[in-house]
Protein backbone atom coordinates (compact mmCIF):
# COMPACT_ATOMS: atom_id res chain seq x y z
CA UNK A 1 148.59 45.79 129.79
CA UNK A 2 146.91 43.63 132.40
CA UNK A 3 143.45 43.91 130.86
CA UNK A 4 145.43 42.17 128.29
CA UNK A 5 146.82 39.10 130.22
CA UNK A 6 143.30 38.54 131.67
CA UNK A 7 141.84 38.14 128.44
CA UNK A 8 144.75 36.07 127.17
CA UNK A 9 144.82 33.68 130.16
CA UNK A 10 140.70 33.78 129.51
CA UNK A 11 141.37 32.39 125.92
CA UNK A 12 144.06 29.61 127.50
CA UNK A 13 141.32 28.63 130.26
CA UNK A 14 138.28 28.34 127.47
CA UNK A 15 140.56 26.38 124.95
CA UNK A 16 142.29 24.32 127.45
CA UNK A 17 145.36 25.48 127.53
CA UNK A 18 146.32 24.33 131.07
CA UNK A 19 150.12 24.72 130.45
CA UNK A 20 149.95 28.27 128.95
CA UNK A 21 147.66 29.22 131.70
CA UNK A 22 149.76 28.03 134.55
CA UNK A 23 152.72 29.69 132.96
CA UNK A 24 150.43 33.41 133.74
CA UNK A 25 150.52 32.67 137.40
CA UNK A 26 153.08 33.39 139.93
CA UNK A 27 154.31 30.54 141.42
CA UNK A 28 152.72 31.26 144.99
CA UNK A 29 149.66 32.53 143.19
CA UNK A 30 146.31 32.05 145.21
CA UNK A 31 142.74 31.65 143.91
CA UNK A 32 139.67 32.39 145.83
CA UNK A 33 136.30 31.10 145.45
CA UNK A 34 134.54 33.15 147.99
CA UNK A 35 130.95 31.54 146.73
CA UNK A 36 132.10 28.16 148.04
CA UNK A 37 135.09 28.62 150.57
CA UNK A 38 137.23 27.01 148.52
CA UNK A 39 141.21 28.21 148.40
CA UNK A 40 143.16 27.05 145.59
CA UNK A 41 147.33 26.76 145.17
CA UNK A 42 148.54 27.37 141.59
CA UNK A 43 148.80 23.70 140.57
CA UNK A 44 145.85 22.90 142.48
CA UNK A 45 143.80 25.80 140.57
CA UNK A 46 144.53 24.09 137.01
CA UNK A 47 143.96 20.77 138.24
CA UNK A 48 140.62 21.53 139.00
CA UNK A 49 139.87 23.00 136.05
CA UNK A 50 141.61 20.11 133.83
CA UNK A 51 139.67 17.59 135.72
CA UNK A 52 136.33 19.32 135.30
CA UNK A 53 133.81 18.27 133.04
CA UNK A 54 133.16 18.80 129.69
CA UNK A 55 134.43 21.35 127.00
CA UNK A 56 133.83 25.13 128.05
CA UNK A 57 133.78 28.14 125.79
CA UNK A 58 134.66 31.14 127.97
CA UNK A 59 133.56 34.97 126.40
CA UNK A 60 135.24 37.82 127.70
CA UNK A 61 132.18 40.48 128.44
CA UNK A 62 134.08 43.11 130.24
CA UNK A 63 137.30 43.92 131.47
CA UNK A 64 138.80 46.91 132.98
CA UNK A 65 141.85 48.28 135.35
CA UNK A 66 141.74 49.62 138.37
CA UNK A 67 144.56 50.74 140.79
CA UNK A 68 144.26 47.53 142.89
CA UNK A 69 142.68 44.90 140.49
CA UNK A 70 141.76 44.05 137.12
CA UNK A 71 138.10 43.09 136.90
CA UNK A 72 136.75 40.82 134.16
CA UNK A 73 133.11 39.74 133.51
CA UNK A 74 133.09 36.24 131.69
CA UNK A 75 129.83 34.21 130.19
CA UNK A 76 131.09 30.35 130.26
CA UNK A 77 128.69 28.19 128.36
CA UNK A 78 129.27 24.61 127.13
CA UNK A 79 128.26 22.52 123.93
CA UNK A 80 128.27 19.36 126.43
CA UNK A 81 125.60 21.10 129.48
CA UNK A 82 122.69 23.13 129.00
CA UNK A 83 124.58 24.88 132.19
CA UNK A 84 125.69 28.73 131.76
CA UNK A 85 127.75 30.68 134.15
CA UNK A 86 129.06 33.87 135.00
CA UNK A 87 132.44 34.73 137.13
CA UNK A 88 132.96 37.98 138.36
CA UNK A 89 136.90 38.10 139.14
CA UNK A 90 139.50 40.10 140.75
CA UNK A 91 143.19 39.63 139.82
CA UNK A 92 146.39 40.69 140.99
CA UNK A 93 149.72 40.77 139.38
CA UNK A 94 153.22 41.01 140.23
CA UNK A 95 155.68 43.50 139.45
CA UNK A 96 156.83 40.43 136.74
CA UNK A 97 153.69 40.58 135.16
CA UNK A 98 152.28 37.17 136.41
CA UNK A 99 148.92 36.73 138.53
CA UNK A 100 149.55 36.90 141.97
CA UNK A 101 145.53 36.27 142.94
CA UNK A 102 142.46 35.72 141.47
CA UNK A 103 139.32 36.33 143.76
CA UNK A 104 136.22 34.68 141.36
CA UNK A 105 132.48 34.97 142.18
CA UNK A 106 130.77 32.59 140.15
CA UNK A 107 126.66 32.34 139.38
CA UNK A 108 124.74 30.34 137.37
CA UNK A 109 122.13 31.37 134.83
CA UNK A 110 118.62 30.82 136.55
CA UNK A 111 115.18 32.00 136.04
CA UNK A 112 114.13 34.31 138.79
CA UNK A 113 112.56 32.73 141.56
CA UNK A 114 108.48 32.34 141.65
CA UNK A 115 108.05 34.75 144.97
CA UNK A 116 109.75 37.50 142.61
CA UNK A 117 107.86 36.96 139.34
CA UNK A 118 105.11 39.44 140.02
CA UNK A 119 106.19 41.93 141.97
């Protein structure tokens, strides 16, 4: 049942649905970009990502359930940037059903560096 509210607040994030996502998280709901410090209220979590850049298509790779967490994989790529990323993230829920936390670890596609190439 969670595995299925990540990948339906996934599909709100990629088609900008900023209302329909906010309306997944608790209302004291925290995110967490470990990656860059960065500690983000509920309102100040979608503002974010309505201010940023661009149009993003977001692609659910994986998501399972754990005891603790649900843990989704996502590939966001964008017809505007020739930028791909990756978020690892860990999400919490209420007893309600809404997201209570979401811990994301976020890379960007790269080529390996030149000191690794040849080993």
């Amino acid at each position: 049942m969670e595995a299925d509210a990540v990948r339906t607040f996934w599909r709100h994030m990629g088609e900008g649905q900023w209302d329909r996502a906010a309306d997944m998280l608790d209302a004291s709901c925290t995110v967490i970009w470990p990656c860059t410090g960065e500690v983000f209220t509920k309102n100040h979590f979608i503002a974010v990502n309505r201010a940023y850049p661009g149009r993003w298509a977001i692609h659910v790779e994986s998501c399972a359930q754990t005891s603790e967490h649900t843990i989704s994989v996502v590939r966001v790529e964008s017809p505007d940037h020739a930028q791909v990323h990756y978020a690892v993230s860990f999400f919490t829920f209420t007893i309600e059903g809404l997201i209570r936390e979401i811990r994301e670890y976020w890379s960007s596609v790269d080529s390996p560096p030149e000191w690794r190439r040849g080993v």
